[in-house]
C-alpha atoms as a PDB file:
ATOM      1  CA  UNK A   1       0.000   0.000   0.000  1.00  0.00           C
ATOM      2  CA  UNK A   2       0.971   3.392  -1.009  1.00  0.00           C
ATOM      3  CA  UNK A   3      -0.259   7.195  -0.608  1.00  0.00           C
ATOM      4  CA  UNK A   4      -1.430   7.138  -4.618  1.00  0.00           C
ATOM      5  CA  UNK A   5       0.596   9.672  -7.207  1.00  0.00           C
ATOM      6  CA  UNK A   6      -3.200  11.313  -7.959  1.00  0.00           C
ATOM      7  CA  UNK A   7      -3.765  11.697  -3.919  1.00  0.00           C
ATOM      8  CA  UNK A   8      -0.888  13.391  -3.910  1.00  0.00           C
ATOM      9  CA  UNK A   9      -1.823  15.918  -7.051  1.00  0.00           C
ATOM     10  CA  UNK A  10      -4.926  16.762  -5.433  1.00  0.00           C
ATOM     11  CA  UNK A  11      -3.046  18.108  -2.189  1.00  0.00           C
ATOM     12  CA  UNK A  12      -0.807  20.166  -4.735  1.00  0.00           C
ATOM     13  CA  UNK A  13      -4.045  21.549  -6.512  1.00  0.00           C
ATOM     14  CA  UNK A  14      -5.813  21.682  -2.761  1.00  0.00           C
ATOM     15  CA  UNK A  15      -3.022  23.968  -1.623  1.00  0.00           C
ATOM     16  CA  UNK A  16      -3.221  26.340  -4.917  1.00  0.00           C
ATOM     17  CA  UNK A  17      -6.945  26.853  -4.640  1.00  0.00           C
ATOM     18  CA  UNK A  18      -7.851  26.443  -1.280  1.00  0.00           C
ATOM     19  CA  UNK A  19     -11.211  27.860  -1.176  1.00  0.00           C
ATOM     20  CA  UNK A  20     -14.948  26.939  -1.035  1.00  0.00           C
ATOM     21  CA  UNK A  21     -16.077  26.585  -4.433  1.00  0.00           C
ATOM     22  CA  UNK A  22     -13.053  24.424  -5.408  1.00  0.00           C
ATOM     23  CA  UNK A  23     -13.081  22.352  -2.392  1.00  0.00           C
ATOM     24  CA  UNK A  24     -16.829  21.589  -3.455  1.00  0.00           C
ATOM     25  CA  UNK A  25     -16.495  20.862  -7.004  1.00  0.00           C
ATOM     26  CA  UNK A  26     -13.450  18.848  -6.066  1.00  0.00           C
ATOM     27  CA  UNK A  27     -14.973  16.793  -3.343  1.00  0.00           C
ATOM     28  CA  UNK A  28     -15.314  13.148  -4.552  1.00  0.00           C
ATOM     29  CA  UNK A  29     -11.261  13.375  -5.661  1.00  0.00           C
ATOM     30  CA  UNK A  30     -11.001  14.580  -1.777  1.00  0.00           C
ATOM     31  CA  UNK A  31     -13.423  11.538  -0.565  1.00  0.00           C
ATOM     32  CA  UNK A  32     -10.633   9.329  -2.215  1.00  0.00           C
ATOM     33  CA  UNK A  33      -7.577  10.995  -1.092  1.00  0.00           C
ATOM     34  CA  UNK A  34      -8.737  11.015   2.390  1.00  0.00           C
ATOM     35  CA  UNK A  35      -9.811   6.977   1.818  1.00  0.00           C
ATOM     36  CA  UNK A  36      -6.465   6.633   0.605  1.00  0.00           C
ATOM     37  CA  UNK A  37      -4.870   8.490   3.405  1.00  0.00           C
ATOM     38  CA  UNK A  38      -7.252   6.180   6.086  1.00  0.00           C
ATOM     39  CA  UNK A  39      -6.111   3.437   4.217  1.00  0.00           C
ATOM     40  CA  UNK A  40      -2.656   3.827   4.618  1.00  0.00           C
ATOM     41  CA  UNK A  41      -2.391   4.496   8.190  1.00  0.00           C
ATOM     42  CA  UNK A  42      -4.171   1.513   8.936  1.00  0.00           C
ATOM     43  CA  UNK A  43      -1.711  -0.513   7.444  1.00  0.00           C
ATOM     44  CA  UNK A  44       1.180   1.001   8.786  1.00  0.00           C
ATOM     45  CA  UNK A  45      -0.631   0.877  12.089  1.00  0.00           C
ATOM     46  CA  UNK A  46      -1.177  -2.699  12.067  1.00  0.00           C
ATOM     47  CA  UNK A  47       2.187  -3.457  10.881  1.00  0.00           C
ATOM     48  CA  UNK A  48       2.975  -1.177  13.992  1.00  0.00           C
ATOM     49  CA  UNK A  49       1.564  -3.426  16.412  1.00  0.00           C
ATOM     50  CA  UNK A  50       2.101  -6.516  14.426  1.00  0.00           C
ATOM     51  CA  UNK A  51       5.832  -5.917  15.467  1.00  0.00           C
ATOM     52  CA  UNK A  52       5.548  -3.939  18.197  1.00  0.00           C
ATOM     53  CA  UNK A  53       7.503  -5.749  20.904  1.00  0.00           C
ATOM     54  CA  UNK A  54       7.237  -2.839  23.621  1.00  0.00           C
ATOM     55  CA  UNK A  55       3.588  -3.644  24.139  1.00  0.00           C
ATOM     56  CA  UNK A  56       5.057  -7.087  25.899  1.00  0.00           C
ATOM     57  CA  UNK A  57       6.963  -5.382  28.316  1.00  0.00           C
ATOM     58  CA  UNK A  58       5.606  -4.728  31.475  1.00  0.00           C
ATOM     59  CA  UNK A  59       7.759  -2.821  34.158  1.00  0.00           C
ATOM     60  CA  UNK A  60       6.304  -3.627  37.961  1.00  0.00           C
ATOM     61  CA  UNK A  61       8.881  -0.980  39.649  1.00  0.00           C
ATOM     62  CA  UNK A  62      11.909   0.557  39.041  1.00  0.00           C
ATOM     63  CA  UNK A  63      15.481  -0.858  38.524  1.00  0.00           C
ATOM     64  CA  UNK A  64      17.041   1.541  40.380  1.00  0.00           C
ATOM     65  CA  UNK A  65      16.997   1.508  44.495  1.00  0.00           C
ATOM     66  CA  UNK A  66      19.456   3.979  45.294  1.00  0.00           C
ATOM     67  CA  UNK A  67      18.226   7.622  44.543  1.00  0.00           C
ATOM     68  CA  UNK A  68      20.314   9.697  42.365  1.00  0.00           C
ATOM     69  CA  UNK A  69      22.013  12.453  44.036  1.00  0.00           C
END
């Protein structure tokens, strides 16, 4: 999975005409961008916590008993 070239373009041509009427005529190319952009953080996310080993860690109390002076 990838953030797609045309996702992309639109953010170029969002940034250019940032304004109301574009934003509305361009709305379905932002309903895909933004599916696209959903898309892709869930996969990154899951391959996040797929291989995550810090979730398995559990620290009870600390390693240190002497205080730092």
């Amino acid at each position: 999975m990838q953030f797609n070239s045309s996702s992309l373009f639109y953010l170029k041509k969002l940034k250019k005409n940032n304004n109301r009427d574009w934003f509305a005529e361009n709305k379905p190319t932002f309903i895909e961008a933004q599916n696209n952009a959903k898309e892709l953080y869930a996969e990154i996310r899951n391959n996040l916590e797929e291989h995550d080993d810090l979730s398995l860690i559990h620290i009870s109390e600390p390693t240190r008993r002497t205080p730092i002076s």
